[in-house]
PDB file of N, CA and C in Angstrom:
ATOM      1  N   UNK A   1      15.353 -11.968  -9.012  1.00  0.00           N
ATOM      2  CA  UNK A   1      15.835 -11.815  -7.658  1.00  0.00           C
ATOM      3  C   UNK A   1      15.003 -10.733  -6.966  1.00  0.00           C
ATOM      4  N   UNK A   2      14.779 -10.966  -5.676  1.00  0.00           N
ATOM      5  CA  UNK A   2      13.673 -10.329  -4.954  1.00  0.00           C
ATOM      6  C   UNK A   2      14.359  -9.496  -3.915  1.00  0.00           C
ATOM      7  N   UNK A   3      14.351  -8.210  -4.079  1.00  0.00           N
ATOM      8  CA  UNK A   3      15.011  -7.293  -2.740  1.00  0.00           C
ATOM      9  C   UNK A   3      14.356  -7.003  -1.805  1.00  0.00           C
ATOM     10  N   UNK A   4      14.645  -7.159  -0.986  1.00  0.00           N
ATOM     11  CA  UNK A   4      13.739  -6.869   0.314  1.00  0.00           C
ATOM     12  C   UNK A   4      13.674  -5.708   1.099  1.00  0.00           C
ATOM     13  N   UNK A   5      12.834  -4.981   1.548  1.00  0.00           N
ATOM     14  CA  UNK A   5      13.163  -3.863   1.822  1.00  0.00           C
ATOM     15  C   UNK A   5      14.533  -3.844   3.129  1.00  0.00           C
ATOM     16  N   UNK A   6      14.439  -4.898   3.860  1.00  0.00           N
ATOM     17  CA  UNK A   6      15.668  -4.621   4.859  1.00  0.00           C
ATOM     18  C   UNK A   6      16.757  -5.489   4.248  1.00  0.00           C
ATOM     19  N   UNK A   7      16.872  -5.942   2.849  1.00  0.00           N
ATOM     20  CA  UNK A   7      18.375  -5.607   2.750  1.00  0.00           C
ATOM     21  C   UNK A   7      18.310  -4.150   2.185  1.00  0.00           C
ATOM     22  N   UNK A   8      17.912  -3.898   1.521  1.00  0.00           N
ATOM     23  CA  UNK A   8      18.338  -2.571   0.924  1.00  0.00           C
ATOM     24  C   UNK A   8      19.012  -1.389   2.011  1.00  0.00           C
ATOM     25  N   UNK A   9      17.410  -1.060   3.300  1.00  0.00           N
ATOM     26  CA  UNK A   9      18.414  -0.460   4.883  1.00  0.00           C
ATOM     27  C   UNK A   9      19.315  -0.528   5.359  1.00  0.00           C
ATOM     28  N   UNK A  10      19.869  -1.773   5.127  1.00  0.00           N
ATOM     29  CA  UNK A  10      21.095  -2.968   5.890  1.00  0.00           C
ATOM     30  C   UNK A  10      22.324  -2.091   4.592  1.00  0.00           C
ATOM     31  N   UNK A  11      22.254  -2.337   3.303  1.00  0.00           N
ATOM     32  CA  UNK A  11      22.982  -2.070   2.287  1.00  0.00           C
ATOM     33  C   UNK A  11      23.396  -0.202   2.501  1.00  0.00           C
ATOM     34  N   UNK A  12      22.115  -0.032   2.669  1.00  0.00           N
ATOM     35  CA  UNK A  12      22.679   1.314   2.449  1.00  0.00           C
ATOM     36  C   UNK A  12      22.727   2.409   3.775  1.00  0.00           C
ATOM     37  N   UNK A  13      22.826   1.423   5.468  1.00  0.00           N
ATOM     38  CA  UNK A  13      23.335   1.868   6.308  1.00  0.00           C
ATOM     39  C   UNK A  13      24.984   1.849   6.621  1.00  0.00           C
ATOM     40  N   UNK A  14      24.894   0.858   5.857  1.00  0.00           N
ATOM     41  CA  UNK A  14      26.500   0.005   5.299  1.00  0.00           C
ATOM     42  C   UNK A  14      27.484   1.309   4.994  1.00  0.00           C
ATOM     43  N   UNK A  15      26.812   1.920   3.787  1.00  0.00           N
ATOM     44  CA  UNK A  15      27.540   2.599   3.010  1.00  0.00           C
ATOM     45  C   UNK A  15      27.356   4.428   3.779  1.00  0.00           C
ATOM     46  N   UNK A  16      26.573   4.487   4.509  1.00  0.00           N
ATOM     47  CA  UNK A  16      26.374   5.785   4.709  1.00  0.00           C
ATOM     48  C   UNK A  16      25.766   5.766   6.149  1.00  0.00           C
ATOM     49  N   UNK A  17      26.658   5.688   7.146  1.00  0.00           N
ATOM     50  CA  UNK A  17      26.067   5.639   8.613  1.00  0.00           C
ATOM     51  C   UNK A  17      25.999   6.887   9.234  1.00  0.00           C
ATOM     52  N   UNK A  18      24.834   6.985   9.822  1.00  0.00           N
ATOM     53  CA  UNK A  18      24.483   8.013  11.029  1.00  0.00           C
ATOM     54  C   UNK A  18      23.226   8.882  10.092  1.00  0.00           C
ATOM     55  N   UNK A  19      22.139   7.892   9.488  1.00  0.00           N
ATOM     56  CA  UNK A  19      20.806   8.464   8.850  1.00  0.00           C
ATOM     57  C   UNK A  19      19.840   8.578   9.823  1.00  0.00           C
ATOM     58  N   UNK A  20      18.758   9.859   9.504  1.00  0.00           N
ATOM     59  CA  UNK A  20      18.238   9.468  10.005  1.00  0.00           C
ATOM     60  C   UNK A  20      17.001   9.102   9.294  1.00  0.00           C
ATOM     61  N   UNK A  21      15.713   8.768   9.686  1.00  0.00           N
ATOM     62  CA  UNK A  21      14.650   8.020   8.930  1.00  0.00           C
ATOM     63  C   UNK A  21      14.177   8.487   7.701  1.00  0.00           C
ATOM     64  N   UNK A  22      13.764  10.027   7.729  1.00  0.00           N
ATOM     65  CA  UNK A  22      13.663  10.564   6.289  1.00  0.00           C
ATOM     66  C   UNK A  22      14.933  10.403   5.076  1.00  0.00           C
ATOM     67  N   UNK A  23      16.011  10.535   5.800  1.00  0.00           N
ATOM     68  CA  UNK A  23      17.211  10.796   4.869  1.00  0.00           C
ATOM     69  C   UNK A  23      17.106   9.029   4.188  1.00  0.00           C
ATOM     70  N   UNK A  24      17.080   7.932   5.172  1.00  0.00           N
ATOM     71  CA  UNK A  24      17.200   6.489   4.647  1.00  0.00           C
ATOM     72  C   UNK A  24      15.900   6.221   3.867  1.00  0.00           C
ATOM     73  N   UNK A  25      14.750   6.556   4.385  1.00  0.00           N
ATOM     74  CA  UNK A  25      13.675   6.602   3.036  1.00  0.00           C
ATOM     75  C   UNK A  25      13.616   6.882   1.689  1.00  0.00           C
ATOM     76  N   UNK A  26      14.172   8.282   1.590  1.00  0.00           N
ATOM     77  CA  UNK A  26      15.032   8.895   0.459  1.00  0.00           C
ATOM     78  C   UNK A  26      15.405   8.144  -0.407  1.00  0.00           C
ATOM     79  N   UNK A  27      16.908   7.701   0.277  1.00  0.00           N
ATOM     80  CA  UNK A  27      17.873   6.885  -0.727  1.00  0.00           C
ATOM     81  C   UNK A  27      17.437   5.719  -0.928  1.00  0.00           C
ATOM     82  N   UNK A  28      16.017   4.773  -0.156  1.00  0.00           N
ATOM     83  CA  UNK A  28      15.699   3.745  -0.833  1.00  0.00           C
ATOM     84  C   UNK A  28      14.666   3.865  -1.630  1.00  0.00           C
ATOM     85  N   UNK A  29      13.822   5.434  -1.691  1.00  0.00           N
ATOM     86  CA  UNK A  29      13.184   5.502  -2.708  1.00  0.00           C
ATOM     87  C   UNK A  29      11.135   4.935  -2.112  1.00  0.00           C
ATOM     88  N   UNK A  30      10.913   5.441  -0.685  1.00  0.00           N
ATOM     89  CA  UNK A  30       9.755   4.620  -0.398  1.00  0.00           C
ATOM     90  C   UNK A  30      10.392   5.955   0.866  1.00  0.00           C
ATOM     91  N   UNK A  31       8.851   5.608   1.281  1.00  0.00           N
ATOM     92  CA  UNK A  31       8.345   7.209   2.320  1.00  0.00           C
ATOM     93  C   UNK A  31       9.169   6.315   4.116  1.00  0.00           C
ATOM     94  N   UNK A  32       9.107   6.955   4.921  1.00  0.00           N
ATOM     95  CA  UNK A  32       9.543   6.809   5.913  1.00  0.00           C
ATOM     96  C   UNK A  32       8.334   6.231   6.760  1.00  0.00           C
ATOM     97  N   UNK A  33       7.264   6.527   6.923  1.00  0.00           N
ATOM     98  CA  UNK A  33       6.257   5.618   7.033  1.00  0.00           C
ATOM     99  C   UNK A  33       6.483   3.965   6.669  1.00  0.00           C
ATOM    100  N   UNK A  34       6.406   3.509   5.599  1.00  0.00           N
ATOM    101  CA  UNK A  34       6.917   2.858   5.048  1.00  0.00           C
ATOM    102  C   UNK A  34       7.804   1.582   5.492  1.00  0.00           C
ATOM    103  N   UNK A  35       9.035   2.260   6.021  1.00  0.00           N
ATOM    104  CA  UNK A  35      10.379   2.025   5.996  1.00  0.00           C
ATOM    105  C   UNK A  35      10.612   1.405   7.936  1.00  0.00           C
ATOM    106  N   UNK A  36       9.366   2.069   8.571  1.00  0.00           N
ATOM    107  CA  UNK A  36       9.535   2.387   9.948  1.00  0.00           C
ATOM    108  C   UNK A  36       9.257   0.860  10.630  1.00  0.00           C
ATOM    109  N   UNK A  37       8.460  -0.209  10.514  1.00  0.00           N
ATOM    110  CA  UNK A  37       8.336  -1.212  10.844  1.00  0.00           C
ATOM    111  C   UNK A  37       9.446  -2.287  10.494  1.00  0.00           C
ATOM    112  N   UNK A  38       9.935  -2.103   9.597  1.00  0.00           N
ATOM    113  CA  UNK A  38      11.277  -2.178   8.912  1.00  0.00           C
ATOM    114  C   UNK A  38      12.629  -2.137  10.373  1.00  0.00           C
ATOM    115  N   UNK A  39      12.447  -0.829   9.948  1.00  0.00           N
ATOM    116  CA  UNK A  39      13.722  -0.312  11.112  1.00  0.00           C
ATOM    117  C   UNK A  39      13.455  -0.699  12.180  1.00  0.00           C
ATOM    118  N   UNK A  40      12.151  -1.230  12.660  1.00  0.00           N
ATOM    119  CA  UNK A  40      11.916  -1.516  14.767  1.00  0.00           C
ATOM    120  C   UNK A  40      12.087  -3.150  14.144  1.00  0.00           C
ATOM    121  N   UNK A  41      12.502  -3.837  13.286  1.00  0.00           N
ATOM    122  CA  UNK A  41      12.343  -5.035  13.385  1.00  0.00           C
ATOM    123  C   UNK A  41      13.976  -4.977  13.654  1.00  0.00           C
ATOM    124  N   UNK A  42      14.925  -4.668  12.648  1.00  0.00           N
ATOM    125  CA  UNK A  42      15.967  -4.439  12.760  1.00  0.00           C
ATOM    126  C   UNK A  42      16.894  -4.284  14.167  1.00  0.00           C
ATOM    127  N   UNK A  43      15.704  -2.971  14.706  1.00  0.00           N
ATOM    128  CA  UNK A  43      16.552  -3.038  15.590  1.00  0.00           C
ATOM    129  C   UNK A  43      16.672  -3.882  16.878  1.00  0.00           C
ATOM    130  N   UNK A  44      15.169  -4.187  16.904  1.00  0.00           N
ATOM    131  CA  UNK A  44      14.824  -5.839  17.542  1.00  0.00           C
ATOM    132  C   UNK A  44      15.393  -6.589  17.400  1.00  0.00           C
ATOM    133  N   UNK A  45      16.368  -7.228  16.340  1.00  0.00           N
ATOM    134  CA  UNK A  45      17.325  -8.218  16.065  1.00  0.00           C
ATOM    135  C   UNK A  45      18.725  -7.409  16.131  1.00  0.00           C
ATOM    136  N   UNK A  46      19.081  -6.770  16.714  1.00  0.00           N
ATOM    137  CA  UNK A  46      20.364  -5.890  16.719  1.00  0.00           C
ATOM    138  C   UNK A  46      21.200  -5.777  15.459  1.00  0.00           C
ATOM    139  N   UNK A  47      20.819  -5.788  14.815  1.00  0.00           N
ATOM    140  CA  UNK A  47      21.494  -5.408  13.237  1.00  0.00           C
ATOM    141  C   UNK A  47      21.529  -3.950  13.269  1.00  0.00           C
ATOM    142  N   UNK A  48      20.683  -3.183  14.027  1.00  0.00           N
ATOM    143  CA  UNK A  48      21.029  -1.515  13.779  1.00  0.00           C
ATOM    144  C   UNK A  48      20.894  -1.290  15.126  1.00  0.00           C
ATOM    145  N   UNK A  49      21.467   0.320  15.034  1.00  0.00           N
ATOM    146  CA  UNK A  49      21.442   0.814  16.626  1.00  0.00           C
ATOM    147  C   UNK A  49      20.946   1.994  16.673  1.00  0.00           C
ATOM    148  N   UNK A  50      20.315   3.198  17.460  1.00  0.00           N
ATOM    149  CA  UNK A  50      20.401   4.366  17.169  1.00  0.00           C
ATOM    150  C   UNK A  50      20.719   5.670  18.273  1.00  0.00           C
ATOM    151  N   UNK A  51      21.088   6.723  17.896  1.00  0.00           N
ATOM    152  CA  UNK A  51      21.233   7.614  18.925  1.00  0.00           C
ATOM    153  C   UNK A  51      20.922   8.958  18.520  1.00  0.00           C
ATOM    154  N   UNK A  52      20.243   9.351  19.798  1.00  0.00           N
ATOM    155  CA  UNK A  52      19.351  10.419  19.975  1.00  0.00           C
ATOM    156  C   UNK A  52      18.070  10.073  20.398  1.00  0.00           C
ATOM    157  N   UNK A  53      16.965  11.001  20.469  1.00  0.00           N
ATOM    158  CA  UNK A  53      16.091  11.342  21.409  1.00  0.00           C
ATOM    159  C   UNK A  53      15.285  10.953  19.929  1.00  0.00           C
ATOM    160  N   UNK A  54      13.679  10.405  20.354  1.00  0.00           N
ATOM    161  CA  UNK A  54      12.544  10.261  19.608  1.00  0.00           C
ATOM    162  C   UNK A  54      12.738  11.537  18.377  1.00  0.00           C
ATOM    163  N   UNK A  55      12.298  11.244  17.443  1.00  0.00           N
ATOM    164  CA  UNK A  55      12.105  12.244  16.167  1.00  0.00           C
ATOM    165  C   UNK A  55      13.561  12.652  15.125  1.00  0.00           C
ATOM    166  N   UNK A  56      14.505  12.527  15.852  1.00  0.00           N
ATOM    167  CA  UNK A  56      16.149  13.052  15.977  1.00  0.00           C
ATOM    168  C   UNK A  56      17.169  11.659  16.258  1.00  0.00           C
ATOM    169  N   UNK A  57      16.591  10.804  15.589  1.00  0.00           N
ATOM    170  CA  UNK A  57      17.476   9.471  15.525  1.00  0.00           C
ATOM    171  C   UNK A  57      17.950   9.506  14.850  1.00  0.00           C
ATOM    172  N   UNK A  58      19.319   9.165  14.832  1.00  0.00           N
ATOM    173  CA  UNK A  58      20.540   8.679  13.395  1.00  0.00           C
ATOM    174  C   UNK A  58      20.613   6.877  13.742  1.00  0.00           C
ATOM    175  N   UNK A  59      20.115   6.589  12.791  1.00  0.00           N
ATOM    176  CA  UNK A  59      20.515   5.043  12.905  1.00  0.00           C
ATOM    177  C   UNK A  59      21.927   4.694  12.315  1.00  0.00           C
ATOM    178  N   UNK A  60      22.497   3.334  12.880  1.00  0.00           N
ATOM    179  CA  UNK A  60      23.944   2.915  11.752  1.00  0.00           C
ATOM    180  C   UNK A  60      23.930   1.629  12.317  1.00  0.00           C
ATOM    181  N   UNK A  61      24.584   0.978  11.564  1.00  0.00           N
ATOM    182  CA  UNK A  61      25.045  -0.311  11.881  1.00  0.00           C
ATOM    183  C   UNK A  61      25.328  -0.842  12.746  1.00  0.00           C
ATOM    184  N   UNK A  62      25.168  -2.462  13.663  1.00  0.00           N
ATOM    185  CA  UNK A  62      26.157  -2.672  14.691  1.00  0.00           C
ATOM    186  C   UNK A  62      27.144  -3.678  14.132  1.00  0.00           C
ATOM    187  N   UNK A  63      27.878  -3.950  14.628  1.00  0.00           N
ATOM    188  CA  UNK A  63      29.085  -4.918  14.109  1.00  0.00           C
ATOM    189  C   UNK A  63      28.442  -6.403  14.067  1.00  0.00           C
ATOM    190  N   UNK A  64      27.872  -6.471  14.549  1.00  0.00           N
ATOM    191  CA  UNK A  64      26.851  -7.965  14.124  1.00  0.00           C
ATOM    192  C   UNK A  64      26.120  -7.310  12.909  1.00  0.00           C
ATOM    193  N   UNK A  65      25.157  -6.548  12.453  1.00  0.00           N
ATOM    194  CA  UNK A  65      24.915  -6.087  11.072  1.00  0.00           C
ATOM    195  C   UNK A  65      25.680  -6.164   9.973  1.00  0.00           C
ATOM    196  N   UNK A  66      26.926  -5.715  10.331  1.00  0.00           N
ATOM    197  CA  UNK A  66      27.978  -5.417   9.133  1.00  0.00           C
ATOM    198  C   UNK A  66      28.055  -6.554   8.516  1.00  0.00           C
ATOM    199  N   UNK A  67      27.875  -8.000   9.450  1.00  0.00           N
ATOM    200  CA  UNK A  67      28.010  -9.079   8.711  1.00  0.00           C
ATOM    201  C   UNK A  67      26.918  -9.696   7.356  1.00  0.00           C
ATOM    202  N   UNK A  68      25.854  -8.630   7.614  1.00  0.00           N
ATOM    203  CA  UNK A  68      24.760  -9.261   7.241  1.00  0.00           C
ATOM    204  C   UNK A  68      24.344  -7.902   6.124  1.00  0.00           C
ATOM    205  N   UNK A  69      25.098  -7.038   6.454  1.00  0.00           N
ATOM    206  CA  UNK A  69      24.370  -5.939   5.023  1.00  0.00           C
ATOM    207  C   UNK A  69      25.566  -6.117   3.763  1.00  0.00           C
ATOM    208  N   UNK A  70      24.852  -6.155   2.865  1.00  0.00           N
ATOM    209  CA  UNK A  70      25.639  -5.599   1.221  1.00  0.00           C
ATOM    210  C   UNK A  70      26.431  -4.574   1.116  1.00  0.00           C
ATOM    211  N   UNK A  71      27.589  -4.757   0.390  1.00  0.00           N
ATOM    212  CA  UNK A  71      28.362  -4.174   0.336  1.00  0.00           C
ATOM    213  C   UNK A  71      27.863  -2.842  -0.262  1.00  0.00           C
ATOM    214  N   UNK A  72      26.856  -3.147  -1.529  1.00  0.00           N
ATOM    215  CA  UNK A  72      26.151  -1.874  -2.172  1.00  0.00           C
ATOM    216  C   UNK A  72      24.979  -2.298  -2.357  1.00  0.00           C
ATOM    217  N   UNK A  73      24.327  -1.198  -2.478  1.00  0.00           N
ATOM    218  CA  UNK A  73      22.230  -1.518  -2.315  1.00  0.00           C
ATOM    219  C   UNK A  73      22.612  -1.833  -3.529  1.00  0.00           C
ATOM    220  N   UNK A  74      21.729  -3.340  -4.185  1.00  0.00           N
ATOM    221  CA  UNK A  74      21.243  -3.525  -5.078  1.00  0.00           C
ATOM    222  C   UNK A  74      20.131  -3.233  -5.982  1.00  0.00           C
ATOM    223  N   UNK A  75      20.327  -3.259  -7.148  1.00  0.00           N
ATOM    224  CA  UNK A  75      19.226  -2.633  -8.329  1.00  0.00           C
ATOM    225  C   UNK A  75      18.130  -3.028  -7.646  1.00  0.00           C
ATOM    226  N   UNK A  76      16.501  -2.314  -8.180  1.00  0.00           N
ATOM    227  CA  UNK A  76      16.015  -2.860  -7.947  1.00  0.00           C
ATOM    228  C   UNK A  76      14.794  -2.290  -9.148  1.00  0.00           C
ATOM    229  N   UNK A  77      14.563  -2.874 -10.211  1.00  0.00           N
ATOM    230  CA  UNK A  77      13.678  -2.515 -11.543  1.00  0.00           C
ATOM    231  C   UNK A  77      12.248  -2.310 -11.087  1.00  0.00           C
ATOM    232  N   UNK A  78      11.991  -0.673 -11.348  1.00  0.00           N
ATOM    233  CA  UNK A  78      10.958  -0.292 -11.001  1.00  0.00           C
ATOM    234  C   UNK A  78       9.548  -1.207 -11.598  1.00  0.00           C
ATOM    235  N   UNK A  79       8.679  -0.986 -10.858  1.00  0.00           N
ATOM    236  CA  UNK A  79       7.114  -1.696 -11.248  1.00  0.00           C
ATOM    237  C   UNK A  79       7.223  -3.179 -11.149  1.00  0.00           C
ATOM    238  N   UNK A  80       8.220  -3.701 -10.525  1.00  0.00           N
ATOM    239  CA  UNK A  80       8.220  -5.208 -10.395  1.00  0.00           C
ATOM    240  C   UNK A  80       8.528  -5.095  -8.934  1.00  0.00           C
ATOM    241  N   UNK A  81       7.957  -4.880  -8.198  1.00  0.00           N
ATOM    242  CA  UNK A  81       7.492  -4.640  -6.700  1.00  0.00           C
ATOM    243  C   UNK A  81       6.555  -5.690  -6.284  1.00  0.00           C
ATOM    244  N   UNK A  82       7.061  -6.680  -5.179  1.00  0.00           N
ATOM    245  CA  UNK A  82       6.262  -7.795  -4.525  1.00  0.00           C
ATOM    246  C   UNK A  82       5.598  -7.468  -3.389  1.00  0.00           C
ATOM    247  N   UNK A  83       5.378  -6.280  -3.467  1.00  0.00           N
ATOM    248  CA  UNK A  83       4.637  -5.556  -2.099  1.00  0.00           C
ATOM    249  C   UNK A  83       3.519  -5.725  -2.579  1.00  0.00           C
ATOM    250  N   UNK A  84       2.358  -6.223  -1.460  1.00  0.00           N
ATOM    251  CA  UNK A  84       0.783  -6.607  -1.628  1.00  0.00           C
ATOM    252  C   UNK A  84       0.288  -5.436  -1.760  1.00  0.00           C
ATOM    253  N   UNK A  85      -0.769  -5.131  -2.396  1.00  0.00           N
ATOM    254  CA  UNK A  85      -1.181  -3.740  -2.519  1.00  0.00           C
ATOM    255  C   UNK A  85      -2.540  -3.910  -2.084  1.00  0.00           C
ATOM    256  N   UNK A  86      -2.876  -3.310  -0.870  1.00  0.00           N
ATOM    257  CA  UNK A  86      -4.243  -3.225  -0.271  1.00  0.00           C
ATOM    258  C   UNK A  86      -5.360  -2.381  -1.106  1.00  0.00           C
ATOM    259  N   UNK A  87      -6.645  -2.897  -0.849  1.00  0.00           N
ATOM    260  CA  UNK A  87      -7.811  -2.596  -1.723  1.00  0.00           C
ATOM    261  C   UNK A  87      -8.609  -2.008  -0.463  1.00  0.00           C
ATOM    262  N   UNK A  88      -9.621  -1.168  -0.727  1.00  0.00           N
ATOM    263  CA  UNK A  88     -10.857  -0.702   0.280  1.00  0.00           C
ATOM    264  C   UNK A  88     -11.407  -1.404   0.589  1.00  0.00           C
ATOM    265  N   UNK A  89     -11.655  -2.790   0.094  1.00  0.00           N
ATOM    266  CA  UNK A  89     -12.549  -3.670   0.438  1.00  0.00           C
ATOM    267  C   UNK A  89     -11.942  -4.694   0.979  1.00  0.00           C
ATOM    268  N   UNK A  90     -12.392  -5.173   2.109  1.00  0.00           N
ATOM    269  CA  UNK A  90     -11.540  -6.319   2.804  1.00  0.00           C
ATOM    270  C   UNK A  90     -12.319  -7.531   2.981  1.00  0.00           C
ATOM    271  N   UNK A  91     -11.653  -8.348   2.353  1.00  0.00           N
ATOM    272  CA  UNK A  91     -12.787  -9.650   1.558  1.00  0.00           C
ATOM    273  C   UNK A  91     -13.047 -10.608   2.499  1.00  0.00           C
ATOM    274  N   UNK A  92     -12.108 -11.014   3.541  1.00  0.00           N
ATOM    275  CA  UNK A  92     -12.169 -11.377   4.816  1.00  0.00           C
ATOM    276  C   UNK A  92     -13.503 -11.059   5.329  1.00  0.00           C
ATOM    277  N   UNK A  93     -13.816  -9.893   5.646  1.00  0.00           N
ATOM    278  CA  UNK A  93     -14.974  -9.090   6.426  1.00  0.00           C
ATOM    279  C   UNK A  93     -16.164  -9.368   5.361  1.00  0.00           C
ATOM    280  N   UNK A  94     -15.957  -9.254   4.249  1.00  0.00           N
ATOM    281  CA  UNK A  94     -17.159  -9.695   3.603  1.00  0.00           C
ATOM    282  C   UNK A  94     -17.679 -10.952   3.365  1.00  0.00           C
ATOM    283  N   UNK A  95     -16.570 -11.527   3.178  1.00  0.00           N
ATOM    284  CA  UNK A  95     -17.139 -13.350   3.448  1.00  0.00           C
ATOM    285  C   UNK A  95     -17.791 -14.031   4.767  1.00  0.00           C
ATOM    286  N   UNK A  96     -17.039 -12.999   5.930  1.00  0.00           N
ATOM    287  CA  UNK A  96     -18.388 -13.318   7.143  1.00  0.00           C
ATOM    288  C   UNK A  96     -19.577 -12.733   7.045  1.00  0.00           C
ATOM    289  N   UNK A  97     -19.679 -11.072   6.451  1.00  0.00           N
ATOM    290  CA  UNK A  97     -20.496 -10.712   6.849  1.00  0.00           C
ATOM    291  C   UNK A  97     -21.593 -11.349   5.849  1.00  0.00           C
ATOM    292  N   UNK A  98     -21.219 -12.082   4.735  1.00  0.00           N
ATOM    293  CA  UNK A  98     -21.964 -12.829   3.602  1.00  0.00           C
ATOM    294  C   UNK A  98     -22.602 -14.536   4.309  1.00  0.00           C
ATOM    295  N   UNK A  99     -21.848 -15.013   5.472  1.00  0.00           N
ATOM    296  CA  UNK A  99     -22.425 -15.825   5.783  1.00  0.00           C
ATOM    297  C   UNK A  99     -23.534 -16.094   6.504  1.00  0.00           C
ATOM    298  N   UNK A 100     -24.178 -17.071   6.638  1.00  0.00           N
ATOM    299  CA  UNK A 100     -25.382 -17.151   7.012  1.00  0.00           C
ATOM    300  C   UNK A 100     -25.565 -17.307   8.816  1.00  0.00           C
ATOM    301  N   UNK A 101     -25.099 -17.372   9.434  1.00  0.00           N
ATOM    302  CA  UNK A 101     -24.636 -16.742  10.513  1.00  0.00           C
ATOM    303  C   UNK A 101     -24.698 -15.515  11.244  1.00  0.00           C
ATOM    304  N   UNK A 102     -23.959 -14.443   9.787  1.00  0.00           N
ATOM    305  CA  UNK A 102     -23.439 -13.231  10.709  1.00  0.00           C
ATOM    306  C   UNK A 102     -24.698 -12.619  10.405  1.00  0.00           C
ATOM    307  N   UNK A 103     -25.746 -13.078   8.977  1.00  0.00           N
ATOM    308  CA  UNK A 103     -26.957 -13.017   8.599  1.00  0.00           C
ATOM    309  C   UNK A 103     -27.678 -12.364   9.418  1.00  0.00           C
ATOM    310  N   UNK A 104     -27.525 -13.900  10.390  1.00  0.00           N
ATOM    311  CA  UNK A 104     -28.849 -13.840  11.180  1.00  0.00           C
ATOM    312  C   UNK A 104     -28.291 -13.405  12.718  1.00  0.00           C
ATOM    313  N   UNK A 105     -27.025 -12.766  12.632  1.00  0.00           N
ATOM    314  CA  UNK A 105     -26.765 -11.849  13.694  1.00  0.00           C
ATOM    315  C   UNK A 105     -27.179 -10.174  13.729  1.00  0.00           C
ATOM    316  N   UNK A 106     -27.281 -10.011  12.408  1.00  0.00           N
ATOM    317  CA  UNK A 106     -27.332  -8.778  11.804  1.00  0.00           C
ATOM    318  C   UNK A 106     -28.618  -8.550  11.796  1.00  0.00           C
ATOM    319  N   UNK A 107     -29.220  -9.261  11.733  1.00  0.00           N
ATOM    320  CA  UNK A 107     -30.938  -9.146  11.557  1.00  0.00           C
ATOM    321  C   UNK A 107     -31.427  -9.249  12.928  1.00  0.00           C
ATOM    322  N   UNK A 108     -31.062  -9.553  13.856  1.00  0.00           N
ATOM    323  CA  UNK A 108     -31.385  -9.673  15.157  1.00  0.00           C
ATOM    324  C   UNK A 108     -31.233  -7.782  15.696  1.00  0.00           C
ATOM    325  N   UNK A 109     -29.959  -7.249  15.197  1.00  0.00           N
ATOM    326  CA  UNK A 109     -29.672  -6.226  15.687  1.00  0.00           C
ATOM    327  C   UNK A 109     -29.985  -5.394  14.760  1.00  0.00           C
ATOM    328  N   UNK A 110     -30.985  -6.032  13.524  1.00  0.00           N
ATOM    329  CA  UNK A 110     -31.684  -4.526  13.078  1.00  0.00           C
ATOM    330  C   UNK A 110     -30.767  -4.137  11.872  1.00  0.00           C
ATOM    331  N   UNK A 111     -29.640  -4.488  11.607  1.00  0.00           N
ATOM    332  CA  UNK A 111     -29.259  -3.802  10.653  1.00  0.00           C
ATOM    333  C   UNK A 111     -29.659  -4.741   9.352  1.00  0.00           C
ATOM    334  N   UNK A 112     -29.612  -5.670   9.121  1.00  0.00           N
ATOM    335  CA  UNK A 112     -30.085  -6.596   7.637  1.00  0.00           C
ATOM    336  C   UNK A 112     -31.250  -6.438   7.352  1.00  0.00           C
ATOM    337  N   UNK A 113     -32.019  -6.214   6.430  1.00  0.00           N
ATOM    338  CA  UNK A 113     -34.160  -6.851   6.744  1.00  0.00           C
ATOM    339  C   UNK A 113     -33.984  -8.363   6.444  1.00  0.00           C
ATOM    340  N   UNK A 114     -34.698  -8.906   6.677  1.00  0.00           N
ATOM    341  CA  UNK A 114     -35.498 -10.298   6.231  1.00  0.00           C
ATOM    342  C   UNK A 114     -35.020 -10.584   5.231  1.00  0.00           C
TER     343      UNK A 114
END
């Protein structure tokens, strides 16, 4: 079974309302960075609400949420994480810049030789 990071938010705004972003990072165990695209999706679909001023937000539930978060955050067994893990190299960009095309774009502007 696969947890997602916004049930876990959903679960454990449930249980403990009026967080704010560091404190809900915390208890799910993943940085607030992280967590933050998360929370603007959320609150884009009105499942959460928040109050206060930029930096000084307490998020909590709205009553349309309540329907949709867990009663309790579920387990979730470390190192079996379905999060993609980005590399330095972005293979996309290298498969154009490998084609014969961007080749002979590159060589026009000097950066490839012959």
């Amino acid at each position: 079974m696969t947890i997602t990071i916004r049930e876990q938010l959903l679960a454990t705004l449930r249980n403990n309302p009026g967080l704010n972003s560091a404190l809900l990072a915390s208890m799910v165990g993943m940085t607030s960075k992280k967590i933050s695209g998360t929370i603007s999706a959320l609150m884009a679909d009105g499942l959460i609400s928040c109050e206060g001023r930029y930096g000084q937000r307490l998020y909590s539930l709205t009553s349309y949420g309540m329907r949709y978060a867990a009663d309790t955050v579920p387990g979730r067994k470390i190192g079996t994480t379905k999060l993609i893990q980005r590399t330095d190299t972005n293979v996309i960009c290298q498969e154009c810049r490998n084609s014969a095309v961007m080749k002979r774009i590159l060589m026009v502007w000097g950066r490839v030789g012959v």
